[in-house]
C-alpha atoms as a PDB file:
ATOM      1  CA  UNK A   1     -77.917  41.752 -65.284  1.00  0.00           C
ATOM      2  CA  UNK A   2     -76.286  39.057 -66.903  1.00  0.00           C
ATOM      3  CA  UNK A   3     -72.303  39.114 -68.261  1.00  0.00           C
ATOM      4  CA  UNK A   4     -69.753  37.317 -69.117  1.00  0.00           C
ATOM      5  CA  UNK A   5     -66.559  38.608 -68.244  1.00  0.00           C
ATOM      6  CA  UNK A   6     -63.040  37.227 -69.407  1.00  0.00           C
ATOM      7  CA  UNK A   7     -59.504  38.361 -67.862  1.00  0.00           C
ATOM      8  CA  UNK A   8     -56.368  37.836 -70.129  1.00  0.00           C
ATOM      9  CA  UNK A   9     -52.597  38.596 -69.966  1.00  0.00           C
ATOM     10  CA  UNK A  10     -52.547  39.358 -73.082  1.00  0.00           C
ATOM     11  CA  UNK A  11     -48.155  40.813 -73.211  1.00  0.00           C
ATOM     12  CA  UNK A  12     -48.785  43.831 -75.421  1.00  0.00           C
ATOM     13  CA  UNK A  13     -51.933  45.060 -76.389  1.00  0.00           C
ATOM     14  CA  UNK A  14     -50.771  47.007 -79.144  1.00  0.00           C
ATOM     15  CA  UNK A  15     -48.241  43.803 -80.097  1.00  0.00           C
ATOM     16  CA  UNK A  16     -51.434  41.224 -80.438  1.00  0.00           C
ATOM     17  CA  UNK A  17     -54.320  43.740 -81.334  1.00  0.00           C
ATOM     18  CA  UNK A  18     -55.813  40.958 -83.608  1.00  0.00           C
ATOM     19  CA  UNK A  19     -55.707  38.453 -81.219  1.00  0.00           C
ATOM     20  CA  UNK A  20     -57.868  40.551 -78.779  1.00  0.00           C
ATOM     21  CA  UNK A  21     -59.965  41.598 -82.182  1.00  0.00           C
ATOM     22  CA  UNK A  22     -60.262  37.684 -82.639  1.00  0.00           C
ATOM     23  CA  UNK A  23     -61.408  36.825 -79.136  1.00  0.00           C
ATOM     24  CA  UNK A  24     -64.286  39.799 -78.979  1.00  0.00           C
ATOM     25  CA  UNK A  25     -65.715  38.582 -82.068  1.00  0.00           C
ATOM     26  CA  UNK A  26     -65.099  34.449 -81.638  1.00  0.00           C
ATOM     27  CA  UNK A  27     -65.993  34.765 -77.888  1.00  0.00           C
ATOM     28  CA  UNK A  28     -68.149  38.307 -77.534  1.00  0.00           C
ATOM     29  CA  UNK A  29     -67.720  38.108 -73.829  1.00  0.00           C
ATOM     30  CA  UNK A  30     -69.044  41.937 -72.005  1.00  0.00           C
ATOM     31  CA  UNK A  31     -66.236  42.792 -70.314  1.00  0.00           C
ATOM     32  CA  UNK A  32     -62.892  42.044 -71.112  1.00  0.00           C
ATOM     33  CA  UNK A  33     -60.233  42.873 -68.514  1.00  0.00           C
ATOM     34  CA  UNK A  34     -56.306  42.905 -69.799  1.00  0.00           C
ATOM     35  CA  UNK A  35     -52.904  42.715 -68.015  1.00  0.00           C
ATOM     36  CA  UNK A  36     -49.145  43.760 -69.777  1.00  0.00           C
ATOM     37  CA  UNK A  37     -51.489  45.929 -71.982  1.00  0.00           C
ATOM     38  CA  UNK A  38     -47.438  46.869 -72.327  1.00  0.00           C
ATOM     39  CA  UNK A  39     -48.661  50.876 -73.706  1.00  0.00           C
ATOM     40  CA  UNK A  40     -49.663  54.455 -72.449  1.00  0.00           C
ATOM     41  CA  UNK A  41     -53.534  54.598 -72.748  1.00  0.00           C
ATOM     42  CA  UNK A  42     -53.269  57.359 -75.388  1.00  0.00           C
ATOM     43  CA  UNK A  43     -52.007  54.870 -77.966  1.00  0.00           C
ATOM     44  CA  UNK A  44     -54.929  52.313 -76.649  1.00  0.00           C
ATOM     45  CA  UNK A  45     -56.057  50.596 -79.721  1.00  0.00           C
ATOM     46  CA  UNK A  46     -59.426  52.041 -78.876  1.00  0.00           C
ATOM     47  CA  UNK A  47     -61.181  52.430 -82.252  1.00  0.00           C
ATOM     48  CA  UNK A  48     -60.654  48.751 -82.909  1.00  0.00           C
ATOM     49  CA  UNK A  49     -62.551  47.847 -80.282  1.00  0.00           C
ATOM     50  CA  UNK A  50     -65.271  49.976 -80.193  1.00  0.00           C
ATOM     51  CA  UNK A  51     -65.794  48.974 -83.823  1.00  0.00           C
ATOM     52  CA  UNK A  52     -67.456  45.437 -82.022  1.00  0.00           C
ATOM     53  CA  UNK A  53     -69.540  47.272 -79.769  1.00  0.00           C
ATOM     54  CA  UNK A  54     -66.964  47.725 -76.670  1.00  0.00           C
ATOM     55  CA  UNK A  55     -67.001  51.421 -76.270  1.00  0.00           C
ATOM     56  CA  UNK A  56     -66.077  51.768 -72.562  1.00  0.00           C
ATOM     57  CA  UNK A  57     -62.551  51.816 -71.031  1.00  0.00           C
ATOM     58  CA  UNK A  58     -61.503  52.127 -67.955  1.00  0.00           C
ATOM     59  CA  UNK A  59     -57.660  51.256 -67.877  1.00  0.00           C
ATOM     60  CA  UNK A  60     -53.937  52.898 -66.348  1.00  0.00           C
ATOM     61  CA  UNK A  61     -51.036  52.550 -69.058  1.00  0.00           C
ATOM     62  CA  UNK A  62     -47.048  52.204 -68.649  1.00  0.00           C
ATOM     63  CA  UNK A  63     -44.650  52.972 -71.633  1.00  0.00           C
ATOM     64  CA  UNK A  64     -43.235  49.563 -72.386  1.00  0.00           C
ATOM     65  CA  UNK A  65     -44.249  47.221 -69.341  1.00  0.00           C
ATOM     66  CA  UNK A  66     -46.966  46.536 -67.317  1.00  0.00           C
ATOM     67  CA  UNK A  67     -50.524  48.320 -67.218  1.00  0.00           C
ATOM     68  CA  UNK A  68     -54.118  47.152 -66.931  1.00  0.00           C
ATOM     69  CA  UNK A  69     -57.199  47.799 -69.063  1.00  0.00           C
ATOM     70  CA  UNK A  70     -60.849  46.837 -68.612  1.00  0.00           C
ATOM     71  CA  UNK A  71     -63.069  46.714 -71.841  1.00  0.00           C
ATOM     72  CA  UNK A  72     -66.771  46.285 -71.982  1.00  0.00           C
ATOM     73  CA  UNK A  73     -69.688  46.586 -73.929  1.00  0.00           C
ATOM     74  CA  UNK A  74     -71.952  47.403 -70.935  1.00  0.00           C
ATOM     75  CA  UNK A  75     -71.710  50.923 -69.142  1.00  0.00           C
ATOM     76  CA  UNK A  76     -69.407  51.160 -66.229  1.00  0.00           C
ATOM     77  CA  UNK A  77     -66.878  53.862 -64.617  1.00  0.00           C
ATOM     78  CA  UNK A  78     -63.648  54.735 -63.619  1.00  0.00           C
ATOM     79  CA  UNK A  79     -63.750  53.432 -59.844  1.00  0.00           C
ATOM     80  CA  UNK A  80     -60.153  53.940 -59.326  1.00  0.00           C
ATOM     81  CA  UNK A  81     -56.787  52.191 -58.826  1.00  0.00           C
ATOM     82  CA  UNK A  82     -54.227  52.076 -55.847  1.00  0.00           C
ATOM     83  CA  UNK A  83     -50.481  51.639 -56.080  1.00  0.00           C
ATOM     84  CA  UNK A  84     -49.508  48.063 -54.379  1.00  0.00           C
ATOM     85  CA  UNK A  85     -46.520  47.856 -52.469  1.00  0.00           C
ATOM     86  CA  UNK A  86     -45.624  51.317 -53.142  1.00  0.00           C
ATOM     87  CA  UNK A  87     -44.170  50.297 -56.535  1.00  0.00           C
ATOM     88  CA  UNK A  88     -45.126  53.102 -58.615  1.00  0.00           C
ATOM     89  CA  UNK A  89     -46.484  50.280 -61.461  1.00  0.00           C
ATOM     90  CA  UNK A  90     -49.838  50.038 -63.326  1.00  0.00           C
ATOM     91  CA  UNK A  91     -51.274  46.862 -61.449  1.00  0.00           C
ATOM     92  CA  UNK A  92     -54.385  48.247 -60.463  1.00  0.00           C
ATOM     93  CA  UNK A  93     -57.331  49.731 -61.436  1.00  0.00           C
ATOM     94  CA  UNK A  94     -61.251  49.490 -60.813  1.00  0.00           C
ATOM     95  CA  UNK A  95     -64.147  49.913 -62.648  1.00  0.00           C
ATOM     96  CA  UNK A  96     -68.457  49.826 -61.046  1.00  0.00           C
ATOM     97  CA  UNK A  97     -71.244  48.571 -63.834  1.00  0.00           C
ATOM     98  CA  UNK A  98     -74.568  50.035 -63.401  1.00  0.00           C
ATOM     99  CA  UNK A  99     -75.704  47.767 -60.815  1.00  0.00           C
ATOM    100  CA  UNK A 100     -72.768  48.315 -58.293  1.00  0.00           C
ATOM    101  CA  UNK A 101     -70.933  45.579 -59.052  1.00  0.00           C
ATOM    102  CA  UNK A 102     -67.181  46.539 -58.558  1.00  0.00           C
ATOM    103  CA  UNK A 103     -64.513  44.812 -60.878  1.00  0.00           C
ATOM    104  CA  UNK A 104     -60.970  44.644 -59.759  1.00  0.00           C
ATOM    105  CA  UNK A 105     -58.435  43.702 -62.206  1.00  0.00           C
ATOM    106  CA  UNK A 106     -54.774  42.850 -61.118  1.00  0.00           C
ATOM    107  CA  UNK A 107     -51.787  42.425 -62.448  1.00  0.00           C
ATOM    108  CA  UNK A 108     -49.292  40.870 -59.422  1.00  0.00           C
ATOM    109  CA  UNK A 109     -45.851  40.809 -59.735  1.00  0.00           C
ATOM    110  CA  UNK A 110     -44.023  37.667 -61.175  1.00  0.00           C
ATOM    111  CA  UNK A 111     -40.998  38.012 -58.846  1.00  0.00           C
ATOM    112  CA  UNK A 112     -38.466  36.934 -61.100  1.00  0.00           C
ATOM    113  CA  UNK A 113     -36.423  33.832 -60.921  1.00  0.00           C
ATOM    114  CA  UNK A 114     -34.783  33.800 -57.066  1.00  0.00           C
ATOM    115  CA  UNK A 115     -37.460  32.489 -54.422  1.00  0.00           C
ATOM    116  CA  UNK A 116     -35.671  34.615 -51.730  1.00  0.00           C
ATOM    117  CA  UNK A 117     -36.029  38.232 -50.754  1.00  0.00           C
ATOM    118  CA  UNK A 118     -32.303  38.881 -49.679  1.00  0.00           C
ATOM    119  CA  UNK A 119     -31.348  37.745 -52.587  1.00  0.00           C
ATOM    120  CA  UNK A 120     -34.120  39.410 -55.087  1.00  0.00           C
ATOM    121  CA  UNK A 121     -35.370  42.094 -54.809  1.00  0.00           C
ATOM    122  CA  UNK A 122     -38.602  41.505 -57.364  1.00  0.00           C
ATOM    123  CA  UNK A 123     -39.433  38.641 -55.144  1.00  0.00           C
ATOM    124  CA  UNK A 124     -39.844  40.728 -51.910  1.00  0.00           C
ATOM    125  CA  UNK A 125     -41.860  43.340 -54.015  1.00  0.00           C
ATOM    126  CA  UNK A 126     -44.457  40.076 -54.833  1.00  0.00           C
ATOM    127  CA  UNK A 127     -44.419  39.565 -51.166  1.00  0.00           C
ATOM    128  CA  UNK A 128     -44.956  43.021 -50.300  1.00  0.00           C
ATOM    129  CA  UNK A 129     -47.942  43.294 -52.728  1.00  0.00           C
ATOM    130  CA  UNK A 130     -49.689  40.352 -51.780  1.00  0.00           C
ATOM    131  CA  UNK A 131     -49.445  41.392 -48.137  1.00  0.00           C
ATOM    132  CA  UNK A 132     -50.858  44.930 -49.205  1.00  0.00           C
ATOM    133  CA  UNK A 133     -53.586  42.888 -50.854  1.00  0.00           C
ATOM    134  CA  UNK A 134     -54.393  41.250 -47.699  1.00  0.00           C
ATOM    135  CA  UNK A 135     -54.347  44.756 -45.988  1.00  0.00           C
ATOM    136  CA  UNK A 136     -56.778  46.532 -48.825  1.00  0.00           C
ATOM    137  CA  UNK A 137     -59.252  43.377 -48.117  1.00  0.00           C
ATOM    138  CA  UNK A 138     -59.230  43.921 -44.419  1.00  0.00           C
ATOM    139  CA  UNK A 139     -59.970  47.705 -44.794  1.00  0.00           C
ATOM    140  CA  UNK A 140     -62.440  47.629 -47.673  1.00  0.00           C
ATOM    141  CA  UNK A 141     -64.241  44.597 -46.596  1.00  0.00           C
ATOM    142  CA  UNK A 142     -65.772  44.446 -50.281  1.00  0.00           C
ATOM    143  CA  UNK A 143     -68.797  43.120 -51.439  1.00  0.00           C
ATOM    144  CA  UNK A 144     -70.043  42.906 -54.690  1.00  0.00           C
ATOM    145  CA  UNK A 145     -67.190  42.702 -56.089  1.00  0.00           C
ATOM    146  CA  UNK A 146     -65.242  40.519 -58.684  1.00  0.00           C
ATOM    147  CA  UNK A 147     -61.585  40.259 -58.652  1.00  0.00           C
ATOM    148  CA  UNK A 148     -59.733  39.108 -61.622  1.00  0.00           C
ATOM    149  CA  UNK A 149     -56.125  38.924 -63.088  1.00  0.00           C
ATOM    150  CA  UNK A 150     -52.448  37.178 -63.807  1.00  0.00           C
ATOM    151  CA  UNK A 151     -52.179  37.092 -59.776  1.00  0.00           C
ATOM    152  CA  UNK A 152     -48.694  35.585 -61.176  1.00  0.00           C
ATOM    153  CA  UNK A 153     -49.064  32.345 -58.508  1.00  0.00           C
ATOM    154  CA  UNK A 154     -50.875  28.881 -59.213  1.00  0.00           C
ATOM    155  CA  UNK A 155     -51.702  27.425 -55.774  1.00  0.00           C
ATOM    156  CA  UNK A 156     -53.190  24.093 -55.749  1.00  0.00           C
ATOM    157  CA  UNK A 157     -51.299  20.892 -56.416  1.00  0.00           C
ATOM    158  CA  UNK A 158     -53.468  20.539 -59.442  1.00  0.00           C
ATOM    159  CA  UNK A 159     -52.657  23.968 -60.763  1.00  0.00           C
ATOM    160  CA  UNK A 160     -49.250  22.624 -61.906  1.00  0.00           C
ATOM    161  CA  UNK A 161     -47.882  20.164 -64.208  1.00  0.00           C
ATOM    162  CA  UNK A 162     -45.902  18.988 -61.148  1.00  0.00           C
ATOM    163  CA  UNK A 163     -46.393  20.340 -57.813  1.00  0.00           C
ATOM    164  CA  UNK A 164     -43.273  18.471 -56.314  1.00  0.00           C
ATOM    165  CA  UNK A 165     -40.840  19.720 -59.234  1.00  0.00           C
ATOM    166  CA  UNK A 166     -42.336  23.641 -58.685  1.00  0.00           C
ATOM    167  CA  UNK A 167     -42.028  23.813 -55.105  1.00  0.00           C
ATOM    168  CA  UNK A 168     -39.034  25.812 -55.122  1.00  0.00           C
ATOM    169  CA  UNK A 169     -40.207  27.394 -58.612  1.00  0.00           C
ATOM    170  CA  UNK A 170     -41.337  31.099 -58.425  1.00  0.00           C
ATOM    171  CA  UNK A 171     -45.309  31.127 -58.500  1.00  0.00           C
ATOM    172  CA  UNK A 172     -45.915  28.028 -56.787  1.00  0.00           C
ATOM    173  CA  UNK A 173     -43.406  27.823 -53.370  1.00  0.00           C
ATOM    174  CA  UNK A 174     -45.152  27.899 -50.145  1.00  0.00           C
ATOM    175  CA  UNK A 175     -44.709  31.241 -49.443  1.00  0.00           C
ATOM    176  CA  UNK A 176     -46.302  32.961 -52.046  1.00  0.00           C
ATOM    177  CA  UNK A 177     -49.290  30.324 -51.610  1.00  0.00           C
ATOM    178  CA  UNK A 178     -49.417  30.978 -47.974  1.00  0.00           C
ATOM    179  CA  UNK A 179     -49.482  35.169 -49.040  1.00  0.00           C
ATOM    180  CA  UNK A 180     -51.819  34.537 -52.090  1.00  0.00           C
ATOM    181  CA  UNK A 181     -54.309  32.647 -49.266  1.00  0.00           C
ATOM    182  CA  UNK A 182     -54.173  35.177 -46.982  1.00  0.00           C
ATOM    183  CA  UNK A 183     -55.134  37.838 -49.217  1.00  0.00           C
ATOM    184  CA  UNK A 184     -57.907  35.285 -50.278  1.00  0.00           C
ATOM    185  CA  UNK A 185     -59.162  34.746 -46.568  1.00  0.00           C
ATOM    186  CA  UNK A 186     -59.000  38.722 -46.005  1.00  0.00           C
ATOM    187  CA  UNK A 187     -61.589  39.376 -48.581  1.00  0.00           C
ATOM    188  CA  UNK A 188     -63.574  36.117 -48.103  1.00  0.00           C
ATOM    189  CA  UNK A 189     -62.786  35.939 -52.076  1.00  0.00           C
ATOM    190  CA  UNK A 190     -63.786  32.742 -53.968  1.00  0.00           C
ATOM    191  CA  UNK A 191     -62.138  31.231 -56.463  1.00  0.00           C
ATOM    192  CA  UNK A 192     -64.993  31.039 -59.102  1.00  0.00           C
ATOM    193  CA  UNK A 193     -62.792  28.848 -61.377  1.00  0.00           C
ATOM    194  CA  UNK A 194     -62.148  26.396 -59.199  1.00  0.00           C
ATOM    195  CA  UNK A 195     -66.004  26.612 -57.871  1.00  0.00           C
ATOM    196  CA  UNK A 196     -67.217  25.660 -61.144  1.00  0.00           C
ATOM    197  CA  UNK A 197     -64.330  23.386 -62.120  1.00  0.00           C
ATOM    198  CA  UNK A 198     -63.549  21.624 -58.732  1.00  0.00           C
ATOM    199  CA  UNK A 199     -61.425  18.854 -59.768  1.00  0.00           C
ATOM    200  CA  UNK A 200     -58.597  18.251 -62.363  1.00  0.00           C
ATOM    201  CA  UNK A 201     -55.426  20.189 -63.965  1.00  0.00           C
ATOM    202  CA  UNK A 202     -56.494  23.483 -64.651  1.00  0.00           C
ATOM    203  CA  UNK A 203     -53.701  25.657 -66.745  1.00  0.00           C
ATOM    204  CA  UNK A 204     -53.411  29.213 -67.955  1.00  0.00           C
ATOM    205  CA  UNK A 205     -50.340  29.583 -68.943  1.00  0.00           C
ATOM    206  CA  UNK A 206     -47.427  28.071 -70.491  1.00  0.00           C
ATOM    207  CA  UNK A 207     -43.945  28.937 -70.619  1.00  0.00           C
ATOM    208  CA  UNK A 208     -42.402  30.658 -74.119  1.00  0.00           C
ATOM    209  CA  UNK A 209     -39.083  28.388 -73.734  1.00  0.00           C
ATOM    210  CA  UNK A 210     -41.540  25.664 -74.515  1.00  0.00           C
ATOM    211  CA  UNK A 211     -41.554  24.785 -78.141  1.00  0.00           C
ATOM    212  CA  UNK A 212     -44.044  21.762 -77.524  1.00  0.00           C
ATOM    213  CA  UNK A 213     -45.814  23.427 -75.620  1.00  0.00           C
ATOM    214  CA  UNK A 214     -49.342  21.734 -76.436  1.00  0.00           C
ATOM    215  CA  UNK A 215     -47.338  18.340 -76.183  1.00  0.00           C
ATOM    216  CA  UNK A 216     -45.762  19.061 -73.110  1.00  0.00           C
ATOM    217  CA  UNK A 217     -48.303  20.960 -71.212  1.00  0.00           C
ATOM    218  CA  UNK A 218     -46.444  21.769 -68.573  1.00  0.00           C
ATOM    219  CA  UNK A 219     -49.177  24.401 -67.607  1.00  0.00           C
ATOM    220  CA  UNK A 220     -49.290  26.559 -64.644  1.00  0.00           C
ATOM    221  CA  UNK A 221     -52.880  28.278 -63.716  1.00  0.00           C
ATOM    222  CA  UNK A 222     -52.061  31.888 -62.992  1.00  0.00           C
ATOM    223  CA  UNK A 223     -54.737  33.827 -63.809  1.00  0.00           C
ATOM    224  CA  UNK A 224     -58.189  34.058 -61.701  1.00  0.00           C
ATOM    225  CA  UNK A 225     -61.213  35.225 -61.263  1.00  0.00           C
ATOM    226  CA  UNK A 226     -62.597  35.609 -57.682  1.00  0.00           C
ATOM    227  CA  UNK A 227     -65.670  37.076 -56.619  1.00  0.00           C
ATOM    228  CA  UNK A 228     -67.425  38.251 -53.096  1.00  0.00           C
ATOM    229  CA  UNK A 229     -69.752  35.731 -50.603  1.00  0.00           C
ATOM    230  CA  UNK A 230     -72.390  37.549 -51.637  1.00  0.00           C
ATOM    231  CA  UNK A 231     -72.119  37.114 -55.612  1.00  0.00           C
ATOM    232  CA  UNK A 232     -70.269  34.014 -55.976  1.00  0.00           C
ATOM    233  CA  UNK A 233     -73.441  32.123 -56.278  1.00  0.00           C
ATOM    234  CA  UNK A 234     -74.454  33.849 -59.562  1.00  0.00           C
ATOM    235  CA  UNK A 235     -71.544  33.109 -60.771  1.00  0.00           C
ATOM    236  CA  UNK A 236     -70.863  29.830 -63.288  1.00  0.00           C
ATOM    237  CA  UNK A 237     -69.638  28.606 -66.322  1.00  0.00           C
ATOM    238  CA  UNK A 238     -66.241  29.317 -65.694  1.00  0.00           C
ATOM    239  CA  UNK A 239     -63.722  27.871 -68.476  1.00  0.00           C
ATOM    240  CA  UNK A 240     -60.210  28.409 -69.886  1.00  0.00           C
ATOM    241  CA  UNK A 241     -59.500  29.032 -73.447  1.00  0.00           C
ATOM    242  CA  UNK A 242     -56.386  26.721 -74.017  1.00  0.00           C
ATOM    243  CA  UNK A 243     -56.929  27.414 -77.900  1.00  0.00           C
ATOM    244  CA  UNK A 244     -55.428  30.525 -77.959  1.00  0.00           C
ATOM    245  CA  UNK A 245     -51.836  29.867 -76.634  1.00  0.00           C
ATOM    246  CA  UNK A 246     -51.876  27.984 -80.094  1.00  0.00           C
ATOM    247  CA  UNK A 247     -52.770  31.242 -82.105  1.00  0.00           C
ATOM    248  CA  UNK A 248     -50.149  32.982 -84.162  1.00  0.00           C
ATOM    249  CA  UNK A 249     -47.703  35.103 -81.936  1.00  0.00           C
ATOM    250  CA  UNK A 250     -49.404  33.965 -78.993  1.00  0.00           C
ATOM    251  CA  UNK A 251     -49.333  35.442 -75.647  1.00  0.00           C
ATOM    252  CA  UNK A 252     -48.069  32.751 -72.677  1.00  0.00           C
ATOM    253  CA  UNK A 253     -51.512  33.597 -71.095  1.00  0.00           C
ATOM    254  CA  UNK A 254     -54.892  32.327 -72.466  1.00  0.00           C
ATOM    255  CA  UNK A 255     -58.194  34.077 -71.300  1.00  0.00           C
ATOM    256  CA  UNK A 256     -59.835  32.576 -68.394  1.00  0.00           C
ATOM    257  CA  UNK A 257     -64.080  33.257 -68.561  1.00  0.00           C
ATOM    258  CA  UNK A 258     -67.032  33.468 -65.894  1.00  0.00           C
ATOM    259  CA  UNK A 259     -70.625  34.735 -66.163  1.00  0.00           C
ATOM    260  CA  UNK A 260     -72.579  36.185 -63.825  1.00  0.00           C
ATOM    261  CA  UNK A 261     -76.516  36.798 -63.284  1.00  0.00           C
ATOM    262  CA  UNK A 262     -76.200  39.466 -60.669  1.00  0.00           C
END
């Protein structure tokens, strides 16, 4: 089997449903996998999509904030979802194509503004999910699997505009690298990006209070896609989609894409 998967924060589903219409047709990647889909799943924009060909949905929904969706034009099923940290949040949810290959698709916690846990609660609850992360890894030991997302944290020096300026920014201090690693390490994840794009400045996102933001680019890369030992090899072609942060009521995220011949 061979797919190419994208993962996008896109901040409202319902909010930029012809963005997402725009991408599937530009772009046609198989399997589309969505964070802040921002809606319950029963006002999904389903009939849109299926419209192009992507008739199969696996996704959990929140009134208003978070929730995650995963849209594809190849077969798969519901494979589950697990509440991080206890949170009681849509972050989470799983879905297996035909050939047993597992898809995570996460939606992290940004931590709000405070890089301290006494003093912010949202930034302990970042912590504590990342540390769950590392726990799932450990027990599931997955394989074939893909993991993708807005893991809300940009980790290498070259995933920043400027890694000495964002050290004590939220998404790029120490500590949440050191968490983000170890939940890496626990599932022997790779970083497909950076595997097919080793060197460089890599962004995904930049920040609304930008109004330059093209001219600016002060970029953070906070979305991934990471995939098992044992399937990271099929993996390549791995690219982000700057354009659309330039679209018309953007979203601060821009899709991030990988294939796979699995």
């Amino acid at each position: 089997m061979t797919f190419t998967l994208a993962t996008w924060n896109i901040n409202s589903v319902r909010l930029r449903e012809p963005l997402v219409l725009r991408l599937l047709q530009e772009e046609r990647p198989d399997i589309l996998c969505l964070q802040e889909i921002k809606t319950p799943i029963e006002k999904f924009p389903t009939e849109a999509f299926g419209a192009l060909g992507y008739n199969w949905l696996v996704a959990r929904g929140q009134k208003g904030y978070n929730g995650v969706a995963i849209l594809s034009r190849l077969p798969l099923e519901d494979a589950g979802e697990r509440d991080f940290a206890g949170l009681g949040h849509k972050r989470h949810v799983a879905a297996r194509l035909e050939n047993d290959v597992v898809i995570h698709n996460f939606y992290v916690p940004a931590g709000g503004d405070i890089p301290d846990r006494e003093e912010n609660e949202k930034f302990g609850q970042k912590l504590d999910f990342l540390t769950e992360m590392r726990d799932w890894a450990q027990e599931e030991k997955p394989q074939r699997a893909i993991l993708v997302g807005d893991l809300n944290i940009a980790p290498r020096e070259d995933d920043v505009w400027s890694h000495k300026q964002l050290l004590k920014i939220v998404s790029h201090t120490p500590i949440e690298v050191e968490h983000l690693a170890a939940a890496q390490d626990a599932g022997n994840w790779v970083d497909i990006t950076r595997k097919d794009i080793p060197d460089g400045r890599l962004y995904s996102w930049w920040s609304y209070r930008a109004a330059e933001w093209d001219t600016a680019d002060k970029g953070r890369r906070l979305d991934h896609v990471w995939a098992t030992p044992d399937i990271a090899n099929a993996a390549h072609g791995s690219r982000i989609q700057r354009s659309c942060r330039g679209w018309d009521q953007p979203s601060d995220h821009v899709p991030v894409f990988a294939s796979f011949e699995i």
